[in-house]
Protein backbone atom coordinates (compact mmCIF):
# COMPACT_ATOMS: atom_id res chain seq x y z
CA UNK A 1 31.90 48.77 42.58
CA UNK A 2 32.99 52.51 42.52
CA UNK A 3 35.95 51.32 40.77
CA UNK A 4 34.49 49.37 37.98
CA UNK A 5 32.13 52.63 37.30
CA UNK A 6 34.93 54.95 37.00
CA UNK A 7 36.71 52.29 34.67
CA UNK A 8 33.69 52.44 32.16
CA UNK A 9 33.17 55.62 32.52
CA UNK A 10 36.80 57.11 31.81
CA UNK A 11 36.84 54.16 28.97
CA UNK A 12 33.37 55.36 27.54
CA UNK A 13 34.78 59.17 27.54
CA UNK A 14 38.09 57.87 25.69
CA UNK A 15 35.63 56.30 22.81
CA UNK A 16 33.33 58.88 22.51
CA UNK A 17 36.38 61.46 21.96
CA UNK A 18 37.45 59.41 19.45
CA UNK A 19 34.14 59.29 17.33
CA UNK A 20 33.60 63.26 17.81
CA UNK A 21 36.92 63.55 16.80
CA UNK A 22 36.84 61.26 14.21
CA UNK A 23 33.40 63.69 12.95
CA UNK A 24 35.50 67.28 12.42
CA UNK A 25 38.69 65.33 10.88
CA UNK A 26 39.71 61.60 10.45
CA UNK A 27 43.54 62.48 10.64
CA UNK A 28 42.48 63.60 14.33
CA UNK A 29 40.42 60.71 14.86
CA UNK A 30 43.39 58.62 13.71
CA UNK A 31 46.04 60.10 15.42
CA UNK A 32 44.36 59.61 18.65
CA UNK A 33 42.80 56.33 18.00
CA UNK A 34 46.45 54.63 17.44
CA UNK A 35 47.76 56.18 20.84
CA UNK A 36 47.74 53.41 23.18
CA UNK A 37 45.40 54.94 25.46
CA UNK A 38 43.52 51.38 26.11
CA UNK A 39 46.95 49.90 26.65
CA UNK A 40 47.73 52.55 28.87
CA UNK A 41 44.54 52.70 30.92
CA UNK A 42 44.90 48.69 31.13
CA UNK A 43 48.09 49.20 32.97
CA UNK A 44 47.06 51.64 35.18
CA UNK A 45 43.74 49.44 36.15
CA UNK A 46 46.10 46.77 36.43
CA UNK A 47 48.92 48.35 38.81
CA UNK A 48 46.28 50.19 40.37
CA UNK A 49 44.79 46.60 41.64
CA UNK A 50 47.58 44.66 42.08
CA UNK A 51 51.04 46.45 42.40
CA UNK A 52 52.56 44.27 40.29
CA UNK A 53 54.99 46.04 37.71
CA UNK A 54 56.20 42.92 36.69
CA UNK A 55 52.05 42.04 36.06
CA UNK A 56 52.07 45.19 33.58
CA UNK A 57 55.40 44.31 32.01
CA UNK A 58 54.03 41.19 30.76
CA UNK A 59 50.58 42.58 29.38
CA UNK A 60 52.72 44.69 27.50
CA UNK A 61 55.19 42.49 26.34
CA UNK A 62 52.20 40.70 24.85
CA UNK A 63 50.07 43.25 23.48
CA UNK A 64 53.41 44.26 21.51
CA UNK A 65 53.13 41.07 20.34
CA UNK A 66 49.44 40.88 19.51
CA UNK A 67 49.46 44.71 18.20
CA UNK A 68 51.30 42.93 15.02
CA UNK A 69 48.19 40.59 13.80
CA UNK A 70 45.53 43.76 14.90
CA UNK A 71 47.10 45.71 12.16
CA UNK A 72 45.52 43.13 9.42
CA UNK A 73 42.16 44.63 10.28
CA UNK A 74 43.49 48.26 9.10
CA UNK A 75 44.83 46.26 6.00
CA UNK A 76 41.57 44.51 5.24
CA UNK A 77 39.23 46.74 5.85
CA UNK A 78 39.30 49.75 3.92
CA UNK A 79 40.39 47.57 1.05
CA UNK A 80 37.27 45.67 1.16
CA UNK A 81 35.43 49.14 1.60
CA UNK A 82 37.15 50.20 -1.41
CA UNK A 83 36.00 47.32 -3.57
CA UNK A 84 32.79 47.92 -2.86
CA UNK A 85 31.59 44.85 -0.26
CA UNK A 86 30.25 47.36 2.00
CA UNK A 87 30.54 48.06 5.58
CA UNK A 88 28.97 45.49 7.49
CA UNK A 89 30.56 42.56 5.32
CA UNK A 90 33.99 44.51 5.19
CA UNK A 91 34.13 44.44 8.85
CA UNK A 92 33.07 40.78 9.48
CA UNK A 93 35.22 39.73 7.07
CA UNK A 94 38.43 42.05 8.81
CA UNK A 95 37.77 40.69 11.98
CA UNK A 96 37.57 37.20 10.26
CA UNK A 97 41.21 38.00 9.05
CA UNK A 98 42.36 39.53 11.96
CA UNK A 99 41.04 36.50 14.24
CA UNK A 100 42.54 34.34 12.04
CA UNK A 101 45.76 36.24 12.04
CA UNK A 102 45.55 36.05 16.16
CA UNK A 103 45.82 32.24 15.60
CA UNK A 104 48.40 32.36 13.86
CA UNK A 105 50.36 34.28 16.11
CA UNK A 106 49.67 32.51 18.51
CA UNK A 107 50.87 29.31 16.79
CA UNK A 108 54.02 31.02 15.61
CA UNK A 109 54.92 32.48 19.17
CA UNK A 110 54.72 29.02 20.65
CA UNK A 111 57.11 27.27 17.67
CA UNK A 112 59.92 29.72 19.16
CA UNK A 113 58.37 28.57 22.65
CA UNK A 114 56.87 32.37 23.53
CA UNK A 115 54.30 31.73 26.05
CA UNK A 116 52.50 35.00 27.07
């Protein structure tokens, strides 16, 4: 249970950096937003428990994969912002996009018989 708690809480501290950083200067907030810290932390959690490299080779083998379809949300988004939908329908409709651009990963990895 100790475990767990330190997860959230280390995760929790990572996100809140973000958003403070994010406050004083989005470049900031940027820049350390697209490091792969949740990647990173996921692979420690993950080795951590198990002591399976080859475990944590294949998460990221397919989050390089899924990091491709994420990006639509970064696409969508602040071009829905900047036409003027507004926030809350920007961002359903980006993660609309982006779930639907999941799919079709998904679908697209499988045709060249990618299972991950």
């Amino acid at each position: 249970m100790l475990q767990y708690a330190i997860k959230v809480a280390i995760t929790a501290v990572t996100v809140v950096a973000i958003s403070e950083a994010a406050k004083r200067s989005s470049a900031l907030g940027a820049i350390i937003a697209s490091l792969p810290l949740t990647s990173l932390l996921a692979f420690l959690w993950l080795y951590g428990e198990t002591g399976d490299a080859g475990k944590v080779a294949d998460l990221a083998r397919g989050i390089f994969w899924y990091v491709l379809p994420s990006l639509v949300l970064f696409i969508a988004f602040p071009v829905l912002v900047a036409q003027g939908a507004g926030f809350w329908p920007s961002l359903a409709i980006s993660c609309a996009l982006t779930f639907a651009a999941y799919l079709a990963m998904t679908a697209i990895l499988g045709r060249f018989g990618i299972t991950l």
